[in-house]
Protein backbone atom coordinates (compact mmCIF):
# COMPACT_ATOMS: atom_id res chain seq x y z
CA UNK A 1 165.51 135.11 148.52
CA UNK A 2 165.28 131.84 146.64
CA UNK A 3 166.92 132.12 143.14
CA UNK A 4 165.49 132.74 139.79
CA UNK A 5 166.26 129.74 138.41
CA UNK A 6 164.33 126.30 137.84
CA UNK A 7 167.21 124.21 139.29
CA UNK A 8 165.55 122.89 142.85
CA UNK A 9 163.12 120.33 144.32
CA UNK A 10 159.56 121.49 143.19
CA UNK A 11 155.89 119.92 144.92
CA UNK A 12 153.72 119.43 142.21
CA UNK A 13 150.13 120.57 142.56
CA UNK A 14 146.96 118.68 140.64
CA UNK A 15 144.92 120.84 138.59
CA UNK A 16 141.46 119.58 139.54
CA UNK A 17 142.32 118.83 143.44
CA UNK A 18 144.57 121.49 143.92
CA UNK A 19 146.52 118.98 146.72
CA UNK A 20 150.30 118.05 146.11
CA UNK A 21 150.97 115.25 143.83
CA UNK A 22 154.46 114.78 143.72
CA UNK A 23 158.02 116.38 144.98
CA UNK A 24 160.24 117.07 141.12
CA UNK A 25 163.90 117.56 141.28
CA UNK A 26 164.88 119.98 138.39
CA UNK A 27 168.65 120.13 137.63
CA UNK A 28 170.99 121.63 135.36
CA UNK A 29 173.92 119.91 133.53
CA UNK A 30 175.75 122.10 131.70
CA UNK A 31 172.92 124.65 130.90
CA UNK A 32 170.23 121.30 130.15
CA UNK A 33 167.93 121.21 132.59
CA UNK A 34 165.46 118.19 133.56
CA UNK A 35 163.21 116.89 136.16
CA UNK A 36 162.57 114.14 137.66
CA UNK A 37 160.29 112.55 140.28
CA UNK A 38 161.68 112.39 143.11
CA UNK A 39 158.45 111.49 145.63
CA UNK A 40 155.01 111.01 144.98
CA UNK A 41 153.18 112.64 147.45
CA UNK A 42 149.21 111.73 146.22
CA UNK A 43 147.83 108.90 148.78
CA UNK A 44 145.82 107.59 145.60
CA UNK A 45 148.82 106.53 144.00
CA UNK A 46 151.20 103.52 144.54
CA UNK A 47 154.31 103.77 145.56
CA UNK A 48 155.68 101.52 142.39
CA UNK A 49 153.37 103.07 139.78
CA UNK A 50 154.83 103.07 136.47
CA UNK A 51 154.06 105.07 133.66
CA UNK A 52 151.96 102.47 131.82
CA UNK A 53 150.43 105.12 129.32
CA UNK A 54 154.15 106.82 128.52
CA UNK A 55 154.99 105.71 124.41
CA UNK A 56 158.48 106.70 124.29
CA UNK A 57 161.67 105.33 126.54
CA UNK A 58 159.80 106.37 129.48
CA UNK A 59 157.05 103.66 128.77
CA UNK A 60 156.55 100.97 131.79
CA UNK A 61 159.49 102.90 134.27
CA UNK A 62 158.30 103.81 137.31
CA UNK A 63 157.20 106.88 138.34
CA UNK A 64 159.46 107.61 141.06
CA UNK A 65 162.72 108.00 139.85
CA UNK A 66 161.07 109.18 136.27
CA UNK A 67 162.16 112.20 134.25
CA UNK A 68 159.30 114.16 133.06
CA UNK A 69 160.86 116.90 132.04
CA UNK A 70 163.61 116.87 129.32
CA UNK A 71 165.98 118.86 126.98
CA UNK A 72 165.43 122.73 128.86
CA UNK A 73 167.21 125.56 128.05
CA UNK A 74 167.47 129.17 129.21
CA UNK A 75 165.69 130.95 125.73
CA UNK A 76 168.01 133.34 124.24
CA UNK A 77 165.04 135.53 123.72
CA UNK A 78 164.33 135.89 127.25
CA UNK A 79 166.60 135.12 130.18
CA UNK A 80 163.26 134.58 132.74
CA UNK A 81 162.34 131.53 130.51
CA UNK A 82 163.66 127.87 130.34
CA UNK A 83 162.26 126.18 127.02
CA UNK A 84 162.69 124.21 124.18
CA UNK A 85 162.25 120.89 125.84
CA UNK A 86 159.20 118.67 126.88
CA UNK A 87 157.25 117.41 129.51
CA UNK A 88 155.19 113.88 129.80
CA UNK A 89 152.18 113.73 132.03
CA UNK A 90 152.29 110.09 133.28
CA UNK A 91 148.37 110.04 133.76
CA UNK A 92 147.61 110.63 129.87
CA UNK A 93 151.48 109.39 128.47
CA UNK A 94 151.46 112.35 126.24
CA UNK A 95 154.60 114.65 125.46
CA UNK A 96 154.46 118.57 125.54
CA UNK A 97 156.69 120.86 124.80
CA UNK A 98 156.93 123.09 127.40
CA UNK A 99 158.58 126.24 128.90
CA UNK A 100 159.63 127.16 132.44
CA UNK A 101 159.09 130.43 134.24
CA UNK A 102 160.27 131.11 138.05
CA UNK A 103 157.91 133.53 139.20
CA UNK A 104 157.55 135.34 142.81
CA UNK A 105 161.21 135.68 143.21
CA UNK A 106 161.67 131.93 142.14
CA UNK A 107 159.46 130.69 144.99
CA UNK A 108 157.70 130.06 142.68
CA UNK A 109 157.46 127.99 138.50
CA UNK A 110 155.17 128.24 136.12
CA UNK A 111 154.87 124.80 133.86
CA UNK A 112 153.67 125.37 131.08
CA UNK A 113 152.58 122.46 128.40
CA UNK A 114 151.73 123.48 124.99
CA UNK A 115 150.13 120.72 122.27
CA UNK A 116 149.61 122.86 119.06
CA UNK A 117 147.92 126.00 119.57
CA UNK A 118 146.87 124.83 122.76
CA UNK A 119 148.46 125.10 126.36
CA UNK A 120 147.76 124.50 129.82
CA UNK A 121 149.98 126.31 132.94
CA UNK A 122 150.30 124.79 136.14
CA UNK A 123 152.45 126.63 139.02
CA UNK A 124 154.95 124.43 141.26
CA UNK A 125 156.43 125.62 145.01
CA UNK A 126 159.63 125.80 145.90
CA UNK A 127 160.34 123.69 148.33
CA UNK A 128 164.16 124.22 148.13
């Protein structure tokens, strides 16, 4: 049974193709959890992309190696979510804060990015 816990390599999945886009290491130091990229996986994308569109630190770093998601914590509110922290999406270079669910016994993880009022989910495999 894989655990219930975002620490793990995660495949990324695009929204609008649905095909993998990238392989995401989440881990936790000291109950701070972030990801990075650890492969890209999407033919269409070079192999030393950078994030060109990123405004903060992140700017001009290239996308493998990059950590996209920073500053998690388990919520004190509810032990089945990791939040507080955000997420960039190197196509757009915008910062969400976000909020991390394992679902399906942790096979699963549901991303969530929230800009105001506003949010979008996308749900990453386990691949260990």
């Amino acid at each position: 049974m894989a655990q219930m816990s975002p620490a793990g390599l995660w495949k990324t999945i695009d929204d609008d193709t649905k095909a993998a886009k990238s392989l995401v290491r989440i881990t936790d130091n000291a109950g701070v959890y972030s990801g990075t990229i650890e492969k890209l996986l999407d033919p269409g994308t070079k192999l030393d992309a950078v994030c060109d569109k990123c405004t903060d630190d992140r700017k001009d770093k290239p996308l493998v190696g990059l950590t996209i998601l920073r500053h998690l914590k388990q919520s004190a509110d509810d032990k089945t979510v990791w939040d507080g922290g955000d997420i960039v999406d190197p196509n757009n270079g915008k910062v969400y804060r976000t909020r991390l669910k394992p679902v399906d016994g942790g096979k699963k993880l549901e991303v969530r990015g929230y800009l105001g009022p506003f949010y979008r989910t996308q749900v990453w495999i386990r691949v260990e």
